[in-house]
C-alpha atoms as a PDB file:
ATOM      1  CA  UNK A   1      32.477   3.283  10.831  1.00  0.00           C
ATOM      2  CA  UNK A   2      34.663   2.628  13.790  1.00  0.00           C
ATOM      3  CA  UNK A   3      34.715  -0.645  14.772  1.00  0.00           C
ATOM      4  CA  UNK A   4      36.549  -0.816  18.320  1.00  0.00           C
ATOM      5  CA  UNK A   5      35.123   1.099  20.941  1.00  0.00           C
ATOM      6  CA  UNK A   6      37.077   2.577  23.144  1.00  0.00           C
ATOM      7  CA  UNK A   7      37.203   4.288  27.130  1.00  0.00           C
ATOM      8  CA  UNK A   8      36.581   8.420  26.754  1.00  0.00           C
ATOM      9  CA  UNK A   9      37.551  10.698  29.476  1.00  0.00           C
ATOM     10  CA  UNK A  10      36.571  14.413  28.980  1.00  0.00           C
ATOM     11  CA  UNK A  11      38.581  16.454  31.721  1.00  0.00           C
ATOM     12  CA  UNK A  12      37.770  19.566  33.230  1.00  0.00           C
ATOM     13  CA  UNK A  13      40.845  20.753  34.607  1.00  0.00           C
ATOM     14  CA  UNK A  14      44.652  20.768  33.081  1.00  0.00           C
ATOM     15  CA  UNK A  15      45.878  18.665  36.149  1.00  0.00           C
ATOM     16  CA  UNK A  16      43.239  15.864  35.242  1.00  0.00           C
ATOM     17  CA  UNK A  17      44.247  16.519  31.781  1.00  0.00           C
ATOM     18  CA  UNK A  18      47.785  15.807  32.763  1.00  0.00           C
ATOM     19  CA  UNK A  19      46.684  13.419  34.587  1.00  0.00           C
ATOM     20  CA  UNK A  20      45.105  11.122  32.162  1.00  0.00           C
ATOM     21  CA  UNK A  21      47.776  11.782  29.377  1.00  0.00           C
ATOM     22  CA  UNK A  22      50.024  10.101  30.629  1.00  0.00           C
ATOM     23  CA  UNK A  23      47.941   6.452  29.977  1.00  0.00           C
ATOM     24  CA  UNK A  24      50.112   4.717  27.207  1.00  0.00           C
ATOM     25  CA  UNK A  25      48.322   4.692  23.824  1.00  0.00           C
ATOM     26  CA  UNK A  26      46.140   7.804  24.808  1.00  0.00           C
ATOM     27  CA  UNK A  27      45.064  10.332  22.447  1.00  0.00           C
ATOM     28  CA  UNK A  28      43.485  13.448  22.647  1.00  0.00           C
ATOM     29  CA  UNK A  29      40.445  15.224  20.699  1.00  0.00           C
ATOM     30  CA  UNK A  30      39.961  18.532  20.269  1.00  0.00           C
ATOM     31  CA  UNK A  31      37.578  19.405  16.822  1.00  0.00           C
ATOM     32  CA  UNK A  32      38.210  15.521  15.217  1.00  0.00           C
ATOM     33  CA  UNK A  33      38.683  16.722  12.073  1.00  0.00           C
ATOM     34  CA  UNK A  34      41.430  14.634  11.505  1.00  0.00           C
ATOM     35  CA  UNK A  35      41.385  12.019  14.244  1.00  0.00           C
ATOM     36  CA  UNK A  36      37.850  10.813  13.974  1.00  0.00           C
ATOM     37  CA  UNK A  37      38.359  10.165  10.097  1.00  0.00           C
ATOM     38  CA  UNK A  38      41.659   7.794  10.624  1.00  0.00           C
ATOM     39  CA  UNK A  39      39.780   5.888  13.412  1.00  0.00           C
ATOM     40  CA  UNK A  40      36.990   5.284  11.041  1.00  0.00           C
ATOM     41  CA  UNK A  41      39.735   3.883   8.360  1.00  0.00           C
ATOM     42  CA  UNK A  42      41.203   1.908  11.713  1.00  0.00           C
ATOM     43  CA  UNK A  43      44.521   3.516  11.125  1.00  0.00           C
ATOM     44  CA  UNK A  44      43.980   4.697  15.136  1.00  0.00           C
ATOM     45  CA  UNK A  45      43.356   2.627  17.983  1.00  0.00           C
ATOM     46  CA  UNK A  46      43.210   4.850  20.878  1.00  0.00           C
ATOM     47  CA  UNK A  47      43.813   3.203  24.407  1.00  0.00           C
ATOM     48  CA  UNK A  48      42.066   5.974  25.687  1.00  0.00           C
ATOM     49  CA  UNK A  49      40.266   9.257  24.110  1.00  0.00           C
ATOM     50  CA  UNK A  50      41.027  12.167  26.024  1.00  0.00           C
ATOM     51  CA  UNK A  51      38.514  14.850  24.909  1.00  0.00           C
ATOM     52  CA  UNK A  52      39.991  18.231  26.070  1.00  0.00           C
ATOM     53  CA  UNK A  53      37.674  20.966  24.959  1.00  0.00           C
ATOM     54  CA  UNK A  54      36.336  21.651  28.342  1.00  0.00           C
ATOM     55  CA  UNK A  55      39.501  22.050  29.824  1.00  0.00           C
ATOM     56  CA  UNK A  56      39.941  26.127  30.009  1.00  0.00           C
ATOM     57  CA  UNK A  57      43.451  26.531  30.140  1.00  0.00           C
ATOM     58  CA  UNK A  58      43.258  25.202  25.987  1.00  0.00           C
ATOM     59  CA  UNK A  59      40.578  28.123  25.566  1.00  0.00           C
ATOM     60  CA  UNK A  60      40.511  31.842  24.576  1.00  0.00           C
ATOM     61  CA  UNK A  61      42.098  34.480  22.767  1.00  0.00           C
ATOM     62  CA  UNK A  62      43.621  36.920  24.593  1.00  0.00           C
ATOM     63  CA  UNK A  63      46.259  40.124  25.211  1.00  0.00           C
ATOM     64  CA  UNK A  64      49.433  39.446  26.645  1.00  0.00           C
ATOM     65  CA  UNK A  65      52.283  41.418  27.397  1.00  0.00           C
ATOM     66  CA  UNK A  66      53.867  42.028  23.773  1.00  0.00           C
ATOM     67  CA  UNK A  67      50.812  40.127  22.044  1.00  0.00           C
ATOM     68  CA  UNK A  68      48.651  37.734  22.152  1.00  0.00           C
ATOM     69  CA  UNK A  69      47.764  33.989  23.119  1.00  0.00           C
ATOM     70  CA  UNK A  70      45.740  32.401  20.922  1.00  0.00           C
ATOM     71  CA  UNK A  71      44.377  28.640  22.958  1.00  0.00           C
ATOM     72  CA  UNK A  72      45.063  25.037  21.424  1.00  0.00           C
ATOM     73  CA  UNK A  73      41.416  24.382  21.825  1.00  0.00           C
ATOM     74  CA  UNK A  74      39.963  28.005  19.706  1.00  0.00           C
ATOM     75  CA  UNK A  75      37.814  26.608  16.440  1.00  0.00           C
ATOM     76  CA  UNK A  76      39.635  27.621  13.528  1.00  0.00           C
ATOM     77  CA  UNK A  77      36.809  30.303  12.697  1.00  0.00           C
ATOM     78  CA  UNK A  78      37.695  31.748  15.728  1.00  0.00           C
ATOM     79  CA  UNK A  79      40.855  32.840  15.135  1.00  0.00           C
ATOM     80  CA  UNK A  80      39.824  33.636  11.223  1.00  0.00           C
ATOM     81  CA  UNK A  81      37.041  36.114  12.942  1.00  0.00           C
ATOM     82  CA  UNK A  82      38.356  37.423  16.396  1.00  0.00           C
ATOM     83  CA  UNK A  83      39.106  41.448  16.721  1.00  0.00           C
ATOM     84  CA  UNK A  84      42.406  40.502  18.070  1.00  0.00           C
ATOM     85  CA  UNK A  85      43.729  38.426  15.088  1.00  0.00           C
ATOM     86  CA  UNK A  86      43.094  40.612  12.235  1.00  0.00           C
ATOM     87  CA  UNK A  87      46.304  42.242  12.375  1.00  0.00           C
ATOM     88  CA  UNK A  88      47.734  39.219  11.759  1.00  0.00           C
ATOM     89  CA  UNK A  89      46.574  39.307   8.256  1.00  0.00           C
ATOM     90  CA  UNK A  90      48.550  36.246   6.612  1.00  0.00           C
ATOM     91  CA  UNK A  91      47.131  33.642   9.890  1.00  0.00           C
ATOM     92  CA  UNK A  92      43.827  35.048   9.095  1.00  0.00           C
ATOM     93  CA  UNK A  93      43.973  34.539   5.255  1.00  0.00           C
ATOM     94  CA  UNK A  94      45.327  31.070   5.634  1.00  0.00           C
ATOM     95  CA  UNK A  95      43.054  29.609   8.583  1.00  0.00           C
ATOM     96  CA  UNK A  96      39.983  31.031   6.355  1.00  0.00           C
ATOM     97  CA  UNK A  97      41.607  28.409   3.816  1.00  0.00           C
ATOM     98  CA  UNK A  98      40.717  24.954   5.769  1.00  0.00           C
ATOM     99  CA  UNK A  99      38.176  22.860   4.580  1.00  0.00           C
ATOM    100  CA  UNK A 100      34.304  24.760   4.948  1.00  0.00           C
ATOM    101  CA  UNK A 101      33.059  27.203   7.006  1.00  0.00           C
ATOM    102  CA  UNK A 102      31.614  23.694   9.102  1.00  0.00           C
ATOM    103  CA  UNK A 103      35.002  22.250   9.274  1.00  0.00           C
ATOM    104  CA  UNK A 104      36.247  25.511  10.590  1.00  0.00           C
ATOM    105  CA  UNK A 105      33.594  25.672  13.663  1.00  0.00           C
ATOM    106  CA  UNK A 106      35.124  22.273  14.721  1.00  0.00           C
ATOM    107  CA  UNK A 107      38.858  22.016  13.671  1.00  0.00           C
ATOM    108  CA  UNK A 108      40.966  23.827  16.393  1.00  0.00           C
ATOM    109  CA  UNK A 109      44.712  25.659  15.551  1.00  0.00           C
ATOM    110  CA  UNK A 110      45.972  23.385  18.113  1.00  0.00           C
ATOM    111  CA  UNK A 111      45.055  20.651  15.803  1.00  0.00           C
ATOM    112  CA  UNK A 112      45.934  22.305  12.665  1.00  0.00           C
ATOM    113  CA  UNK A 113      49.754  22.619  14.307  1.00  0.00           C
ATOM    114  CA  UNK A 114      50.039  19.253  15.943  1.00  0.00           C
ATOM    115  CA  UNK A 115      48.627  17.321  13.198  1.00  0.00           C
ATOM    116  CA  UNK A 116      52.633  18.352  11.901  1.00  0.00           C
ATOM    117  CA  UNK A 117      51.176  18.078   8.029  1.00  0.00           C
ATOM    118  CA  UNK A 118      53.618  20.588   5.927  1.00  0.00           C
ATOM    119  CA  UNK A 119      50.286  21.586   4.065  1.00  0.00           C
ATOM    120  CA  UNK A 120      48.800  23.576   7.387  1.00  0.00           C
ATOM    121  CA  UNK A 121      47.542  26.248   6.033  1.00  0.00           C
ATOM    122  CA  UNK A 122      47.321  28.144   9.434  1.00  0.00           C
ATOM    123  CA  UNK A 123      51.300  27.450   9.997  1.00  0.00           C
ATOM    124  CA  UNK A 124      52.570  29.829   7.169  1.00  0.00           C
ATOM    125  CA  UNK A 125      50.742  32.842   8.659  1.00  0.00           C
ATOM    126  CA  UNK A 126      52.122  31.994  12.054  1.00  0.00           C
ATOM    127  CA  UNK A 127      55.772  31.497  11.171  1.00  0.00           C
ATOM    128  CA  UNK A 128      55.811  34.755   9.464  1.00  0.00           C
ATOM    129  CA  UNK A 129      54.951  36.454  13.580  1.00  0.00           C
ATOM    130  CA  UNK A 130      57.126  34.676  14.901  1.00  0.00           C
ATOM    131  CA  UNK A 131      54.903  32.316  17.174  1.00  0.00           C
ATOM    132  CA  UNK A 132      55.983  30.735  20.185  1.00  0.00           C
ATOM    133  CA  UNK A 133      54.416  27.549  21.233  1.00  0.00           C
ATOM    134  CA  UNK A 134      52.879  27.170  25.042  1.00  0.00           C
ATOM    135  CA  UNK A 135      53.639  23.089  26.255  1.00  0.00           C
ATOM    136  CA  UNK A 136      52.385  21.412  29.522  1.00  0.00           C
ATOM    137  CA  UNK A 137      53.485  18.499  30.880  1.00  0.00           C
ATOM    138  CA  UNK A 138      53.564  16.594  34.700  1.00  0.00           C
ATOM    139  CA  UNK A 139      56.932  18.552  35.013  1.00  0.00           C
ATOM    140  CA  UNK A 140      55.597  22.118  34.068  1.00  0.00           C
ATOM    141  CA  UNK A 141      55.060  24.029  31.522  1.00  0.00           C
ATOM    142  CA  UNK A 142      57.763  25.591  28.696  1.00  0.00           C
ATOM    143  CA  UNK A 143      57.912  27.717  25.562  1.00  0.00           C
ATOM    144  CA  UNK A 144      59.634  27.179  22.339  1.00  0.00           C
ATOM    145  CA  UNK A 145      59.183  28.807  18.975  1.00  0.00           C
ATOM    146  CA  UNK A 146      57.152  27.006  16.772  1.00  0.00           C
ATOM    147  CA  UNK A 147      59.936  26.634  14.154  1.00  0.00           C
ATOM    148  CA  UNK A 148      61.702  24.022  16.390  1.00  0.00           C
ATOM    149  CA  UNK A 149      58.304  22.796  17.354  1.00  0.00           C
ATOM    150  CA  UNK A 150      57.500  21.266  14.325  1.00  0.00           C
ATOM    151  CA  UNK A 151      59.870  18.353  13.764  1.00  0.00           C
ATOM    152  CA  UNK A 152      58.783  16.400  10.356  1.00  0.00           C
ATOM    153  CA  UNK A 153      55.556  15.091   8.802  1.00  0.00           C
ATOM    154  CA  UNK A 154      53.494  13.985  11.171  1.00  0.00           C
ATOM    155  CA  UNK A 155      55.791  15.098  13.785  1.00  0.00           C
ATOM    156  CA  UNK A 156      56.108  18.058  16.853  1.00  0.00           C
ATOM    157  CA  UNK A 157      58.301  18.169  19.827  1.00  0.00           C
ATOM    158  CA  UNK A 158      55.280  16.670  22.252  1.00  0.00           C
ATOM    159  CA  UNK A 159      56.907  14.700  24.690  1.00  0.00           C
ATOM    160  CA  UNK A 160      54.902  11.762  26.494  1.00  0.00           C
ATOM    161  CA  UNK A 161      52.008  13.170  28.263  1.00  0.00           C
ATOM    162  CA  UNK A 162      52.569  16.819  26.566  1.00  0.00           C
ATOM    163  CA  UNK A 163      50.159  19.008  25.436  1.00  0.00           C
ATOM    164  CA  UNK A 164      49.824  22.057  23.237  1.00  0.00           C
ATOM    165  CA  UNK A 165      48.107  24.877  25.429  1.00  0.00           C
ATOM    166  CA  UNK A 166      48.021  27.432  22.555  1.00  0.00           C
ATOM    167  CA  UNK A 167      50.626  30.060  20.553  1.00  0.00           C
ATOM    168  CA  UNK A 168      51.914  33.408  21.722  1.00  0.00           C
ATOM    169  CA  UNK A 169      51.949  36.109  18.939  1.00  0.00           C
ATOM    170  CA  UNK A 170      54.103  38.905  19.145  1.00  0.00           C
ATOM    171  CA  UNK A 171      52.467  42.441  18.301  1.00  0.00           C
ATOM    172  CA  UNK A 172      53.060  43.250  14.578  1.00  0.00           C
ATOM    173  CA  UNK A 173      54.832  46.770  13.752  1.00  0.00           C
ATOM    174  CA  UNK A 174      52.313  49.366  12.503  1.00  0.00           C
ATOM    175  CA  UNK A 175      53.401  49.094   9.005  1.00  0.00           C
ATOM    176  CA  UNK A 176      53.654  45.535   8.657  1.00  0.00           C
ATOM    177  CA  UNK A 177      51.854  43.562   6.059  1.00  0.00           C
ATOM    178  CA  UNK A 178      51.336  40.058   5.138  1.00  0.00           C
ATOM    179  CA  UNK A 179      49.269  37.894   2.236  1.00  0.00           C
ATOM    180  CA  UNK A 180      48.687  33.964   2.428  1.00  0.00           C
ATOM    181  CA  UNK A 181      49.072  32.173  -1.075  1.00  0.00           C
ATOM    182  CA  UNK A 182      47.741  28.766  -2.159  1.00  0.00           C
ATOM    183  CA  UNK A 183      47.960  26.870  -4.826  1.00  0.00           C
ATOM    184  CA  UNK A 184      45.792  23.690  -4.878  1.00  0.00           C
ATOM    185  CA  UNK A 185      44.306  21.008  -7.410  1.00  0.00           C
ATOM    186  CA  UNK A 186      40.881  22.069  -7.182  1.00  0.00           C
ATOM    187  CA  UNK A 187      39.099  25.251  -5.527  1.00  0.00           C
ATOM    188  CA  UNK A 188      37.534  24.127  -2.022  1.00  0.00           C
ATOM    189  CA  UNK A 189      38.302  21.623   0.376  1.00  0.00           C
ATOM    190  CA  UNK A 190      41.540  20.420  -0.984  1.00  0.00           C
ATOM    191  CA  UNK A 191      45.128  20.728   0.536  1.00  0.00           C
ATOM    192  CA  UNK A 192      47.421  22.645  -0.771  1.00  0.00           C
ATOM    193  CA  UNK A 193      49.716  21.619  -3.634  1.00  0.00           C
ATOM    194  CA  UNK A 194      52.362  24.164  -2.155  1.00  0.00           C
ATOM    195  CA  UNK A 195      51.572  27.818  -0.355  1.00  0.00           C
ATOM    196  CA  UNK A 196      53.235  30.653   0.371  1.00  0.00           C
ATOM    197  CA  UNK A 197      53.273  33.316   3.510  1.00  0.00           C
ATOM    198  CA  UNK A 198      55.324  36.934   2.714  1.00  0.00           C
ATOM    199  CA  UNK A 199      55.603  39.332   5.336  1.00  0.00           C
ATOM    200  CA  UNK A 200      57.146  42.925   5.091  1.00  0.00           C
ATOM    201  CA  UNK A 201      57.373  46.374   6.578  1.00  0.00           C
ATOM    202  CA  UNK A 202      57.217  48.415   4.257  1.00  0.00           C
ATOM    203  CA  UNK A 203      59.994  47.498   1.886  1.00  0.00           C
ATOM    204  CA  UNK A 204      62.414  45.909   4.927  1.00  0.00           C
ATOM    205  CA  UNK A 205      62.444  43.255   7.407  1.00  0.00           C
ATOM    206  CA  UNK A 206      61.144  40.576   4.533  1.00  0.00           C
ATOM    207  CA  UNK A 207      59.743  37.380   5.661  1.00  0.00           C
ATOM    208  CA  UNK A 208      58.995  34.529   4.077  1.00  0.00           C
ATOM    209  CA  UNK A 209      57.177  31.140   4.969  1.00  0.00           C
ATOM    210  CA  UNK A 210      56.246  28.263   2.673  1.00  0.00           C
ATOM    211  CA  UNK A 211      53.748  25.198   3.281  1.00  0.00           C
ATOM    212  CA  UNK A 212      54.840  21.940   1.213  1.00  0.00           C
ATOM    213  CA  UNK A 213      58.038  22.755   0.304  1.00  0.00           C
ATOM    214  CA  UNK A 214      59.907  20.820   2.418  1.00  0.00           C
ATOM    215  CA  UNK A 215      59.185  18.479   5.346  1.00  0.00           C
ATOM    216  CA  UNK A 216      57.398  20.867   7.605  1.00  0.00           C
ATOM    217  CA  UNK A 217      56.338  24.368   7.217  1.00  0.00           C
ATOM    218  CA  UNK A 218      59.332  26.550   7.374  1.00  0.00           C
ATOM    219  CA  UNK A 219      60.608  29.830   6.678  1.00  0.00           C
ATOM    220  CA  UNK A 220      62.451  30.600   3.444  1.00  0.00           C
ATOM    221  CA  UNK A 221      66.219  31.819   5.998  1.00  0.00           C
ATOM    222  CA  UNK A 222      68.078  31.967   3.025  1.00  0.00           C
ATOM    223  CA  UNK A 223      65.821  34.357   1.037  1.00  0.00           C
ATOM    224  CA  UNK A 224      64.769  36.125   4.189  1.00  0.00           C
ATOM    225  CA  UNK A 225      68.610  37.153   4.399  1.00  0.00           C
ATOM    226  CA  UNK A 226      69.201  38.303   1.140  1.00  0.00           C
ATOM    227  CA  UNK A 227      66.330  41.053   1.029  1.00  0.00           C
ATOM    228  CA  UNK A 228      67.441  41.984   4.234  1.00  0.00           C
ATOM    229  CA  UNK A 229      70.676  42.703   3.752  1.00  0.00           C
ATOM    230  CA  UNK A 230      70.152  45.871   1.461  1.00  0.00           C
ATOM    231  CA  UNK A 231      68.220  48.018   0.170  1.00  0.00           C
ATOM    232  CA  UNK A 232      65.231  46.368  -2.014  1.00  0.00           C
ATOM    233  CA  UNK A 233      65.698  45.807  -5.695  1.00  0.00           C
ATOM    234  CA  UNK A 234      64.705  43.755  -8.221  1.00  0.00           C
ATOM    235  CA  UNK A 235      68.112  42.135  -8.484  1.00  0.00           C
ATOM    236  CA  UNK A 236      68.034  41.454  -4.802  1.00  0.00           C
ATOM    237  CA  UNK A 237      64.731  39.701  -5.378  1.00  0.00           C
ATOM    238  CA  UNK A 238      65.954  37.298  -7.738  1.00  0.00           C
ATOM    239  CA  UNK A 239      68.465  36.666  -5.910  1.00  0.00           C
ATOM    240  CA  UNK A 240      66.510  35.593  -2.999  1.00  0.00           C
ATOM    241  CA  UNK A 241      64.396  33.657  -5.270  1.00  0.00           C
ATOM    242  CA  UNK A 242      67.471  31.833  -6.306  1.00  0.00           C
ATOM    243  CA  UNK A 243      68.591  30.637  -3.125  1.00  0.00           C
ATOM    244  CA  UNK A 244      65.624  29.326  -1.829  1.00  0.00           C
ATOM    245  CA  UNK A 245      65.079  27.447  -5.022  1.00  0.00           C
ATOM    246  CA  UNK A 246      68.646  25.605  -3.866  1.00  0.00           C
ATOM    247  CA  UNK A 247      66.900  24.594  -0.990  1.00  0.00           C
ATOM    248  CA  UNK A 248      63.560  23.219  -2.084  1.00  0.00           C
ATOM    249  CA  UNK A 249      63.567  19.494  -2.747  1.00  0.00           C
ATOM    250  CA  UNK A 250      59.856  18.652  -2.705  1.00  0.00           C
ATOM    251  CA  UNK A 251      58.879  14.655  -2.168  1.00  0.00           C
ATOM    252  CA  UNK A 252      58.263  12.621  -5.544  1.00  0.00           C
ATOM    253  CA  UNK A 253      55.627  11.173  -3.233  1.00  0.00           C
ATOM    254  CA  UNK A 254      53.272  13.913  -3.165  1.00  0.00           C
ATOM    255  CA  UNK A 255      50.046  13.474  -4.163  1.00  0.00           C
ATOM    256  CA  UNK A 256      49.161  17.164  -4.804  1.00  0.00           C
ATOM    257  CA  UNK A 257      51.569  19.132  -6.617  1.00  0.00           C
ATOM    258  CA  UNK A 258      54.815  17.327  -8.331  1.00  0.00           C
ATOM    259  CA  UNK A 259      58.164  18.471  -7.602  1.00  0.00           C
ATOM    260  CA  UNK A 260      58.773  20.392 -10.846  1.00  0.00           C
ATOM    261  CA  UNK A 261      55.252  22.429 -10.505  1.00  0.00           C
ATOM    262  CA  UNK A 262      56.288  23.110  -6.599  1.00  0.00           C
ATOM    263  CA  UNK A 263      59.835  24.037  -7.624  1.00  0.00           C
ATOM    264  CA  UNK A 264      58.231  26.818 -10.252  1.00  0.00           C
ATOM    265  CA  UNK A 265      55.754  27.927  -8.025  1.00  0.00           C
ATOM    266  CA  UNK A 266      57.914  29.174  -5.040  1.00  0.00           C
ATOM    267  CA  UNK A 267      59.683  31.692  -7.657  1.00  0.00           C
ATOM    268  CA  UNK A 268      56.649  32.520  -8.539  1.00  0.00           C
ATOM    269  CA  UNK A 269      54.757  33.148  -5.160  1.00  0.00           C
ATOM    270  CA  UNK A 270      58.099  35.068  -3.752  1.00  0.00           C
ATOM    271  CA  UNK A 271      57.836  37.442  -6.999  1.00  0.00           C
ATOM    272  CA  UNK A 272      53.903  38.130  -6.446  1.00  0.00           C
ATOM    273  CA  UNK A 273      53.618  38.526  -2.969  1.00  0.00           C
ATOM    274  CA  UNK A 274      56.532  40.681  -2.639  1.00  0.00           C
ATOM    275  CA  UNK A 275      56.098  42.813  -5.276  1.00  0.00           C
ATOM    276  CA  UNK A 276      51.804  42.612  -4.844  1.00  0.00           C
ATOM    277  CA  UNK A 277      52.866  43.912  -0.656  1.00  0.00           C
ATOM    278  CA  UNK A 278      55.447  46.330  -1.776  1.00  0.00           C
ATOM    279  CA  UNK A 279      53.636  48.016  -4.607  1.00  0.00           C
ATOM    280  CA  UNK A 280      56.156  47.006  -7.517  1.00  0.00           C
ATOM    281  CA  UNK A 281      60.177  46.145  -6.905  1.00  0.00           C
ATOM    282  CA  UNK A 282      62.030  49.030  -6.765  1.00  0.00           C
ATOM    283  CA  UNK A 283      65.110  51.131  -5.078  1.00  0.00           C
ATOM    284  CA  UNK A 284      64.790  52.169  -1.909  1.00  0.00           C
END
């Protein structure tokens, strides 16, 4: 139940929008998927709730010069079903993965991004096209990639009265191909334990990106630069899988997955997806 009412403003433009972010204490509500359940717990007290799914600047999925723009405000099962996404196989594959189909009518990417968990399932898949996030603010708006966007748990480079208008994807190469992994406690809606997004053309330009692994979703650099730096081989792909185990220090804290089982699972997830995208490691 929550207990303390408090003022709602549902905007129609991005000025008013603007306008009414920049109230100390506001926040805003796009699907409520997570924001309505910590203000029932009274864990969030918002001075003002800013409902911003009329506003249509946060709307739509689109073309755009070099790819597309996907809005803050688009369900979840929008993106998972929209003709314009479904080259982006490894976004599609992990959005399918939150919560029900229900959940996914009313959760929004923008929400899925901003709610900075480093279980996102939709955040792997984007990573690995190198997304670009779209900001607004009183003083404009500006672009950054979504790797520097995402700052901790919990945490993304919003400044005070910000907001997310939506992603730009860049077109994928012809031959490019891309699988989501997740491995979680039980099937259905549970988080994941640890996941996994490989990317590849063909057997070159290898990318990998990895949900609860470390503090935010990030891409696996280290492993990304070993497979690129030759030609692909099975000792090359230890090796990668190597070096990114140097890197992962999961939290004790978890409540998912425990270090150990997260530490054996990212060798594992690197071996399947490349060699499951690649047809089998081999020269050339």
């Amino acid at each position: 139940m929550i207990l303390n009412a408090c003022p709602y403003e549902k905007p129609t433009t991005l000025q008013r929008l603007l306008e009414l972010n920049q109230t100390p204490g506001a926040k805003l509500l796009a699907g409520g998927t997570d924001l309505v359940l910590v203000m029932k717990e009274n864990k969030a007290e918002p001075a003002l709730l800013i409902d911003i799914k009329n506003v249509p600047e946060l709307h739509g999925i689109y073309a755009i010069p070099g790819g597309i723009f996907i809005g803050a405000a688009e369900p979840i099962q929008e993106v998972v079903e929209h003709p314009l996404t479904q080259v982006y196989h490894a976004l599609v594959e992990g959005a399918g993965r939150i919560g029900c189909y229900e959940i996914r009518l009313r959760a929004t990417i923008g929400g899925n991004i901003c709610n900075g968990s480093p279980s996102a399932d939709s955040v792997p898949g984007l990573l690995l096209y190198d997304a670009d996030v779209v900001v607004a603010g009183r003083s404009g708006t500006r672009v950054s990639t979504l790797e520097s966007f995402l700052l901790g748990p919990g945490r993304v480079d919003l400044q005070e009265g910000e907001v997310l208008l939506g992603v730009n994807l860049k077109t994928p190469n012809p031959n490019a191909k891309s699988k989501y992994y997740r491995c979680s406690r039980v099937k259905g809606m549970d988080l994941s334990g640890i996941s996994a997004g490989i990317y590849c053309e063909g057997k070159s330009n290898f990318r990998i990106a990895f949900g609860a692994a470390w503090p935010t979703v990030a891409r696996a650099k280290a492993a990304e630069e070993i497979l690129n730096a030759g030609p692909y081989t099975p000792e090359r792909l230890q090796q990668a899988i190597a070096a990114t185990l140097e890197t992962v220090h999961p939290r004790r804290s978890s409540m998912r997955a425990s270090p150990e089982y997260k530490r054996a699972m990212v060798g594992e997830l690197i071996q399947m997806g490349i060699e499951e995208l690649t047809g089998g490691a081999c020269n050339g």
